[in-house]
Protein backbone atom coordinates (compact mmCIF):
# COMPACT_ATOMS: atom_id res chain seq x y z
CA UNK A 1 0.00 0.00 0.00
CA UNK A 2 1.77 3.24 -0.85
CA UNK A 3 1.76 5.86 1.55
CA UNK A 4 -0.41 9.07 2.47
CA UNK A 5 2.20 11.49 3.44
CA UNK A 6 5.42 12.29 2.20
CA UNK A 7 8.00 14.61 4.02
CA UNK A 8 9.61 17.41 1.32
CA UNK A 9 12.58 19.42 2.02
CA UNK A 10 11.34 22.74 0.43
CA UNK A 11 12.97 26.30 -0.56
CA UNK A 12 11.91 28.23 2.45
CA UNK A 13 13.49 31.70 1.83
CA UNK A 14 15.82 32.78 -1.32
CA UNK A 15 19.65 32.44 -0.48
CA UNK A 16 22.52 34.87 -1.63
CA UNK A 17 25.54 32.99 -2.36
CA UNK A 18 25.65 29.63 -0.53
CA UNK A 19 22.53 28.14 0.70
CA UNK A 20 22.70 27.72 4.86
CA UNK A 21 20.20 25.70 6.79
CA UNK A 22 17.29 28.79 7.56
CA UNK A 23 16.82 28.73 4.05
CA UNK A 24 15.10 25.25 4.16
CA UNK A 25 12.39 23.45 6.10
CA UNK A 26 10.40 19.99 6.33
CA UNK A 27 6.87 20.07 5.26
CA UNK A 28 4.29 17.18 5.53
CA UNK A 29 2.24 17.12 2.19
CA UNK A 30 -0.55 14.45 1.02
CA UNK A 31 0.39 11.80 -1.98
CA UNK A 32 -2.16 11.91 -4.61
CA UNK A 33 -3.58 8.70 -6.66
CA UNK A 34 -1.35 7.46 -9.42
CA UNK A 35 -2.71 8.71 -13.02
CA UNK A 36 -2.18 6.84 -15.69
CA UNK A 37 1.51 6.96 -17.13
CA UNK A 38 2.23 7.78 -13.52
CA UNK A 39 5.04 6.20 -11.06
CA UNK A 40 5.93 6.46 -7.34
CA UNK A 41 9.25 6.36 -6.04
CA UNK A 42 10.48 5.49 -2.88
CA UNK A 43 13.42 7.96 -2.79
CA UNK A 44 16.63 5.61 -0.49
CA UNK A 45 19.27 8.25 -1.44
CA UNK A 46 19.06 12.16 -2.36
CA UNK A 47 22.48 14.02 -4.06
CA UNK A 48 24.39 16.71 -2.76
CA UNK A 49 26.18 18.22 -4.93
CA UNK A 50 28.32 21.81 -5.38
CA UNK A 51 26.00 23.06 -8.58
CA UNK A 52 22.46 22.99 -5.98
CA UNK A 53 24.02 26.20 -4.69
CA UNK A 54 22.99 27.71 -8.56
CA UNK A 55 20.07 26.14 -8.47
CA UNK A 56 18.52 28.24 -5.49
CA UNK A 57 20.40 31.69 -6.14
CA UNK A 58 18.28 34.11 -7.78
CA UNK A 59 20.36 34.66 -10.95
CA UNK A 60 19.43 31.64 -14.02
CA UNK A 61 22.87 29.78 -14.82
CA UNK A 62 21.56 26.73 -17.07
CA UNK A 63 18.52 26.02 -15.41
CA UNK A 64 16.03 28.07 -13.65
CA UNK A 65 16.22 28.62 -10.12
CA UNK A 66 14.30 26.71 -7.71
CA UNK A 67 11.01 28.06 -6.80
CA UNK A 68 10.41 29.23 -3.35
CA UNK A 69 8.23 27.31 -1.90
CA UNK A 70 9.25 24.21 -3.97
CA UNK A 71 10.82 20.82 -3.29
CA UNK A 72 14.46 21.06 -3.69
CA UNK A 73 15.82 20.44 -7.24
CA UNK A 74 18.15 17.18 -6.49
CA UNK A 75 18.95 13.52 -8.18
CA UNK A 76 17.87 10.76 -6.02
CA UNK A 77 17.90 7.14 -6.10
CA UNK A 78 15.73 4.66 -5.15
CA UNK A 79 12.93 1.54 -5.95
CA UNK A 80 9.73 2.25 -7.69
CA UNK A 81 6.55 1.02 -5.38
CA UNK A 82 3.84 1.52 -7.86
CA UNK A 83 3.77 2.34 -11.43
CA UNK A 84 0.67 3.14 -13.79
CA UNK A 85 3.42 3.79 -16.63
CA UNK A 86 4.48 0.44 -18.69
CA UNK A 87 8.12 1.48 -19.12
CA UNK A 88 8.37 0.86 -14.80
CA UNK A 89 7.66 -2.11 -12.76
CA UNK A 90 7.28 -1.87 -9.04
CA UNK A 91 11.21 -2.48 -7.41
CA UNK A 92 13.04 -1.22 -10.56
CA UNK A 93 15.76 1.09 -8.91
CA UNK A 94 15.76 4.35 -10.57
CA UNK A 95 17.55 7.52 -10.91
CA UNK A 96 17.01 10.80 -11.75
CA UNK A 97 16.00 13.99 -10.62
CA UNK A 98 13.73 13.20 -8.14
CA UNK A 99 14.11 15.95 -5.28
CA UNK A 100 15.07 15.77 -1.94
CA UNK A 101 11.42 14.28 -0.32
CA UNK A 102 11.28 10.62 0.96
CA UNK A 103 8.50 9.89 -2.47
CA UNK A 104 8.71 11.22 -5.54
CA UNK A 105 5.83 11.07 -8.41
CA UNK A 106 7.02 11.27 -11.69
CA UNK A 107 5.69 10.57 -15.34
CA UNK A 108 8.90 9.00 -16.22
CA UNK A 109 10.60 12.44 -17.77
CA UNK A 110 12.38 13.23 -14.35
CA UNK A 111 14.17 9.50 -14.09
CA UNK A 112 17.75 9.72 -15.73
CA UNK A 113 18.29 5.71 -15.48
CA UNK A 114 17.01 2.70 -14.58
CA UNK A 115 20.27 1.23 -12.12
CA UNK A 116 21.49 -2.06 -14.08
CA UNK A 117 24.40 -2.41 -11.83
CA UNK A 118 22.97 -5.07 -8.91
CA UNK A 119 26.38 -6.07 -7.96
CA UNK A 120 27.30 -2.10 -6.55
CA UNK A 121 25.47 -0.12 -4.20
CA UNK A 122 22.47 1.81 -5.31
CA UNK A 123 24.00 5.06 -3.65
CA UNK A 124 26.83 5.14 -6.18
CA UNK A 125 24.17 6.03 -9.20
CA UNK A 126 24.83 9.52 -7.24
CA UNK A 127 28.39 9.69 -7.56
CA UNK A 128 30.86 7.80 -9.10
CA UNK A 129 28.54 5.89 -10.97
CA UNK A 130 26.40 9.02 -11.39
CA UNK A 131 27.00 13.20 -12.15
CA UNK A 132 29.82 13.31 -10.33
CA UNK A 133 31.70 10.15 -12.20
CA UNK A 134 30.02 10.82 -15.72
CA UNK A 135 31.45 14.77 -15.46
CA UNK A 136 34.66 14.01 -14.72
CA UNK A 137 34.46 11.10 -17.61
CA UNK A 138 33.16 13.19 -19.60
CA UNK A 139 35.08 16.45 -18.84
CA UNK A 140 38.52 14.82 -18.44
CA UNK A 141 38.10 12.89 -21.59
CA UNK A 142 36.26 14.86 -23.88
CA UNK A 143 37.39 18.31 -23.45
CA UNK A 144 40.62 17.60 -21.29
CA UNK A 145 42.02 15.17 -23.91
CA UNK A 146 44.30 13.61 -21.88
CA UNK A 147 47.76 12.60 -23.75
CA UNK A 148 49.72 9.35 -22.18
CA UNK A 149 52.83 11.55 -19.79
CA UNK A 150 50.60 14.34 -19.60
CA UNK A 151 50.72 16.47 -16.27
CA UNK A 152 47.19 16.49 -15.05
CA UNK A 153 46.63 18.98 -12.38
CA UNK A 154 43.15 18.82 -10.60
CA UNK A 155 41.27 20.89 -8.37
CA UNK A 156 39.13 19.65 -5.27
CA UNK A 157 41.16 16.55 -6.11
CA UNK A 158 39.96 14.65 -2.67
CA UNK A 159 36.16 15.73 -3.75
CA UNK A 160 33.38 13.48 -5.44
CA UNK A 161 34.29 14.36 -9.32
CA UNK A 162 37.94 15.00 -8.55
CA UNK A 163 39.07 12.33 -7.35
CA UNK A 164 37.48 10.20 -10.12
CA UNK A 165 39.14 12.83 -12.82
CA UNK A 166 42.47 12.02 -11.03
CA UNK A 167 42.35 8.02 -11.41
CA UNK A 168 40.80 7.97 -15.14
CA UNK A 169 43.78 10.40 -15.99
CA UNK A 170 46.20 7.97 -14.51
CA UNK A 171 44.42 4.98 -16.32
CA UNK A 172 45.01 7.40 -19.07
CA UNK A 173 48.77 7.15 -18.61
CA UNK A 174 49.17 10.85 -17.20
CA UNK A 175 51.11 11.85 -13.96
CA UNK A 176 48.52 13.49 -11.63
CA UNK A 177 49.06 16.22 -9.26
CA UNK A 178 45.89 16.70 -6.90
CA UNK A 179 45.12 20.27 -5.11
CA UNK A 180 43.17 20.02 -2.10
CA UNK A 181 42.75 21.92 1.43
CA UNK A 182 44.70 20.17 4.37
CA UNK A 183 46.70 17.63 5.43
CA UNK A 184 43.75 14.73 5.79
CA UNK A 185 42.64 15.13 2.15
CA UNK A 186 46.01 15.57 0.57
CA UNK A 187 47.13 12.61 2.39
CA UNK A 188 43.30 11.17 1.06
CA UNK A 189 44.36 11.80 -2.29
CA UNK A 190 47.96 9.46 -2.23
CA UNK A 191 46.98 7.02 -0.01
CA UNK A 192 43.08 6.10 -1.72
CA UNK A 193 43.16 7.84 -5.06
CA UNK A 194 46.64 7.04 -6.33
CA UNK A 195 47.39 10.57 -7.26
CA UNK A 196 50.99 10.80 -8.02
CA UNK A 197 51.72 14.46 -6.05
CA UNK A 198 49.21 15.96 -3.50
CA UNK A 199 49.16 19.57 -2.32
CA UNK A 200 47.53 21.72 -0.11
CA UNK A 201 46.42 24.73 -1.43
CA UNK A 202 46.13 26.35 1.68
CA UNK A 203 49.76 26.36 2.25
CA UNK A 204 52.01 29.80 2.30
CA UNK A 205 54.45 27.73 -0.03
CA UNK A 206 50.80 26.48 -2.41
CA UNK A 207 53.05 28.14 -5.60
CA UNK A 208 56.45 26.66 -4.67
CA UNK A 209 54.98 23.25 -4.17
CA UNK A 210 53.21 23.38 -7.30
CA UNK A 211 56.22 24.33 -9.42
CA UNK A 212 58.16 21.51 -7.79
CA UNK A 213 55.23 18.80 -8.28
CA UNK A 214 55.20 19.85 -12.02
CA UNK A 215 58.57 21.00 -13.02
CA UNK A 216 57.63 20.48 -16.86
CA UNK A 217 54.49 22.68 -16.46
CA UNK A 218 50.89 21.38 -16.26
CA UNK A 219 49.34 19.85 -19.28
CA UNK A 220 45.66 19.83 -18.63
CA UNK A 221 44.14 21.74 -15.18
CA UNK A 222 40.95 20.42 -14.36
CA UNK A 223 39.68 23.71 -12.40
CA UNK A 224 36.58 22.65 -10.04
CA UNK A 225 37.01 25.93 -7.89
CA UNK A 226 38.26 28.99 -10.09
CA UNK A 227 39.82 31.74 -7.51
CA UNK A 228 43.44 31.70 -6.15
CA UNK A 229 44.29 28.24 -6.82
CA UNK A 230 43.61 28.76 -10.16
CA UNK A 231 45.30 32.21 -10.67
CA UNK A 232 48.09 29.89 -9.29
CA UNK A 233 47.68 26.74 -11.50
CA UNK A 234 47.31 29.03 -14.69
CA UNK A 235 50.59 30.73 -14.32
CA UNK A 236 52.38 27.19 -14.59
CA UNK A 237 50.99 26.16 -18.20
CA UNK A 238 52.97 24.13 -20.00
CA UNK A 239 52.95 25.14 -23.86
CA UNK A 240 49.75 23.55 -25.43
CA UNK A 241 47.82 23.40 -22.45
CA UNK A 242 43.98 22.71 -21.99
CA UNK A 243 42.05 23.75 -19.40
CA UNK A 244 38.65 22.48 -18.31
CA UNK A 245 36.54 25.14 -16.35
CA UNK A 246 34.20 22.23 -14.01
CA UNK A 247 33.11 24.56 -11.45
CA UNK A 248 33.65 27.82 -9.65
CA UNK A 249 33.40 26.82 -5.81
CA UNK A 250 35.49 29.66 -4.41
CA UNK A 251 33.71 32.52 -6.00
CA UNK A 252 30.74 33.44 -3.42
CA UNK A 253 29.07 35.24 -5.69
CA UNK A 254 28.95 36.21 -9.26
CA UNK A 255 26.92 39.66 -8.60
CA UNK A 256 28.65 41.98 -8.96
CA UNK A 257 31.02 40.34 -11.26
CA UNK A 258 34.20 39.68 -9.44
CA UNK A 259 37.54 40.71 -10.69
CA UNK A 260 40.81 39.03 -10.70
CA UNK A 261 43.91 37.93 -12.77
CA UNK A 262 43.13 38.04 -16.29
CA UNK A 263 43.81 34.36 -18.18
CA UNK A 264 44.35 35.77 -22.05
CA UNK A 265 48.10 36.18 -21.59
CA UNK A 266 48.88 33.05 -20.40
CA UNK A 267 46.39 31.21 -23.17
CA UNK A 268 48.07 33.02 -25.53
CA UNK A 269 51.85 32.82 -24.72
CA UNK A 270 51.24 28.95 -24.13
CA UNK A 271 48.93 28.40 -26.80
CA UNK A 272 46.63 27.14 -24.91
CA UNK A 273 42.83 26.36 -24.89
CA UNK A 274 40.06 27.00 -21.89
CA UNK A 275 36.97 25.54 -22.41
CA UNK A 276 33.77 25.07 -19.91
CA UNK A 277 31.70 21.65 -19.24
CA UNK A 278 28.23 21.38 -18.61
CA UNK A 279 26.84 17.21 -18.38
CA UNK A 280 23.63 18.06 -20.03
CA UNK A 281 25.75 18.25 -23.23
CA UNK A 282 26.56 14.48 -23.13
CA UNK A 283 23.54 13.28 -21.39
CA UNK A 284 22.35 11.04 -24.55
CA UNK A 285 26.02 9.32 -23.73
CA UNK A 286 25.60 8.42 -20.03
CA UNK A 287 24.85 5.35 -19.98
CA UNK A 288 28.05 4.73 -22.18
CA UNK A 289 30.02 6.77 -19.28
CA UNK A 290 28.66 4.29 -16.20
CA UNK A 291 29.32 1.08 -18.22
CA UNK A 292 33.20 1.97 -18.32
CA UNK A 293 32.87 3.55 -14.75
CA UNK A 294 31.16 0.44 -13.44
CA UNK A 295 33.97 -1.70 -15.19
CA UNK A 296 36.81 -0.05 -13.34
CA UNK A 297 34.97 -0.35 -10.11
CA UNK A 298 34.84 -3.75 -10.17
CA UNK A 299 38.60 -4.26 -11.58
CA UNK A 300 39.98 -1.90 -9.04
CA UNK A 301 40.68 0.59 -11.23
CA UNK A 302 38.76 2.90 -9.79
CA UNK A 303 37.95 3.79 -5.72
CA UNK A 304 35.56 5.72 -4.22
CA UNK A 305 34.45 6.81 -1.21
CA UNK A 306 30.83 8.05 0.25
CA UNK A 307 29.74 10.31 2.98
CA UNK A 308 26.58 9.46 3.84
CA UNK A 309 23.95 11.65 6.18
CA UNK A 310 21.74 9.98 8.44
CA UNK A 311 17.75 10.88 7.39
CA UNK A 312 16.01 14.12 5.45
CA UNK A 313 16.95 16.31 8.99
CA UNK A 314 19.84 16.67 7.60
CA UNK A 315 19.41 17.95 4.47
CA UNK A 316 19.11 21.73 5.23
CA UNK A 317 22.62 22.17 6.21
CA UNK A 318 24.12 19.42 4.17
CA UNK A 319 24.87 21.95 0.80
CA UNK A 320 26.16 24.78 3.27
CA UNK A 321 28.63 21.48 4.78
CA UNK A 322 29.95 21.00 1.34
CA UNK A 323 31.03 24.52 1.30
CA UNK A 324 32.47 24.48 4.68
CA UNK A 325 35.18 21.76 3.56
CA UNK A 326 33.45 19.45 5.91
CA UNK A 327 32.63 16.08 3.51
CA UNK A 328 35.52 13.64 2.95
CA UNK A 329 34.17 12.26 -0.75
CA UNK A 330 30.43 12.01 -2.08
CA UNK A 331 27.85 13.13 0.13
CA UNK A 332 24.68 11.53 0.22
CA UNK A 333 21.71 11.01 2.35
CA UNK A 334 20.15 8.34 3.22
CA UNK A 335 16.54 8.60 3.82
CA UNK A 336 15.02 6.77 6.53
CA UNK A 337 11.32 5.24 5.94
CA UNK A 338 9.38 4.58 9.14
């Protein structure tokens, strides 16, 4: 029997710059009947990810902003428990963008997958196996181009897409040089994600360290954060260079437009390329993405780790956590059913 009430995590207020917990709260609302084409989801995981922060800030990136008053935009996963649509059968485990609530109804358009992989954890069609490891396929791939003896520097290298850029690039054949902040995740990104140099960018000697880890320049930066580090990174180009602009995590806000360093010079006395990544782009290749991710899972090739959140309380701070440093590789959380 499906149930009468679902619990939503909703847009409460409208957030400048990164969302904090006030800006969220727990509503009780009534599930309706299935119509036809219609399916229910029992939602076991809900995403967080860096990009949610767009999602609720007033200013349109490449999707609207959430509504206030609305369920949070998220990707969850989880097992269907009744479907009136013919493409779903009740305990198919799903995907897709499902929002952070313990049920989701859906016609079908919101689901990304159906999760083929019953050998791995359902919570990895989140991260490694989901946005987070099909963008940094995709990105490092695709718009990287990484060369065998390439220098591969990456940003937020301990983090849910980095350190999944960092271990393609060295199935890749490159040398890989991961940025991160502190001693636990540098020493995360040596010890568990085979990075090949590891430094923290929080260090007075960042710049010296980075010029010693890469003495022959940096082939490809993979920038998740923009900022400092990557004033830093850029000024150590080798000749040829491509850069992949991921994400902009250090810059609180984008209004006004902040000003910095400018990049032309060192594209152009390098000859090198900058070039951003959005996943909707390749999203009729995903699937193609989580078969070879799923592969190198299971040979070893490629480790993960999860942080996962105990129940839908904590949700409302669990975006504003990301941005605090606080999450040692994917966070997710799991939703408890009563």
């Amino acid at each position: 029997m499906p149930p009468g009430q679902n619990r939503q995590v909703v847009l409460k207020s409208r957030p400048v710059g990164v969302p904090q917990s006030e800006h969220f709260e727990i509503v009780s609302t009534p599930l309706a009947e299935l119509k036809p084409g219609e399916l229910l989801v029992r939602n076991d995981f809900l995403s967080v990810d860096p990009a949610m922060r767009g999602w609720v800030n007033a200013a349109a990136n490449y999707a609207d902003p959430v509504a206030v008053g609305a369920v949070m935009r998220s990707f969850a996963a989880g097992h269907v428990i009744a479907s009136r649509n013919p493409a779903y059968a009740e305990n198919d485990r799903v995907m897709g963008m499902l929002g952070w609530q313990e049920f989701a109804v859906t016609d079908g358009k919101a689901i990304r997958r159906k999760v083929g992989e019953p050998d791995l954890p359902l919570s990895l069609s989140l991260g490694v196996l989901g946005l987070n490891g099909v963008t940094a396929y995709f990105a490092l791939t695709e718009v990287g181009e990484p060369r065998p003896g390439d220098t591969v520097a990456v940003s937020t290298a301990a983090g849910a897409v980095g350190s999944a850029v960092g271990q393609i690039a060295k199935i890749a054949g490159c040398r890989t040089v991961g940025i991160a902040g502190g001693a636990q995740k540098t020493s995360l990104c040596l010890s568990e994600f085979g990075y090949d140099a590891a430094i923290d960018y929080k260090s007075a000697d960042f710049e010296r360290d980075l010029v010693a880890a890469c003495p022959n320049g940096v082939n490809m930066y993979f920038d998740n954060t923009s900022g400092h580090i990557s004033d830093v990174v850029l000024r150590q180009l080798a000749k040829g260079a491509r850069v992949v602009i991921c994400g902009t995590a250090s810059v609180p806000s984008w209004e006004p437009w902040p000003e910095g360093p400018r990049v032309e010079r060192h594209l152009l006395n390098k000859s090198a390329r900058m070039q951003g990544f959005l996943i909707w782009d390749f999203e009729h290749r995903y699937n193609e993405a989580v078969t070879r991710l799923a592969a190198w899972i299971r040979s070893g090739q490629l480790r993960y780790r999860e942080e996962i959140l105990d129940g839908l309380e904590s949700a409302p701070d669990a975006i504003a956590g990301l941005y605090r440093g606080e999450n040692l590789g994917k966070r997710v959380i799991s939703v408890r059913h009563g």
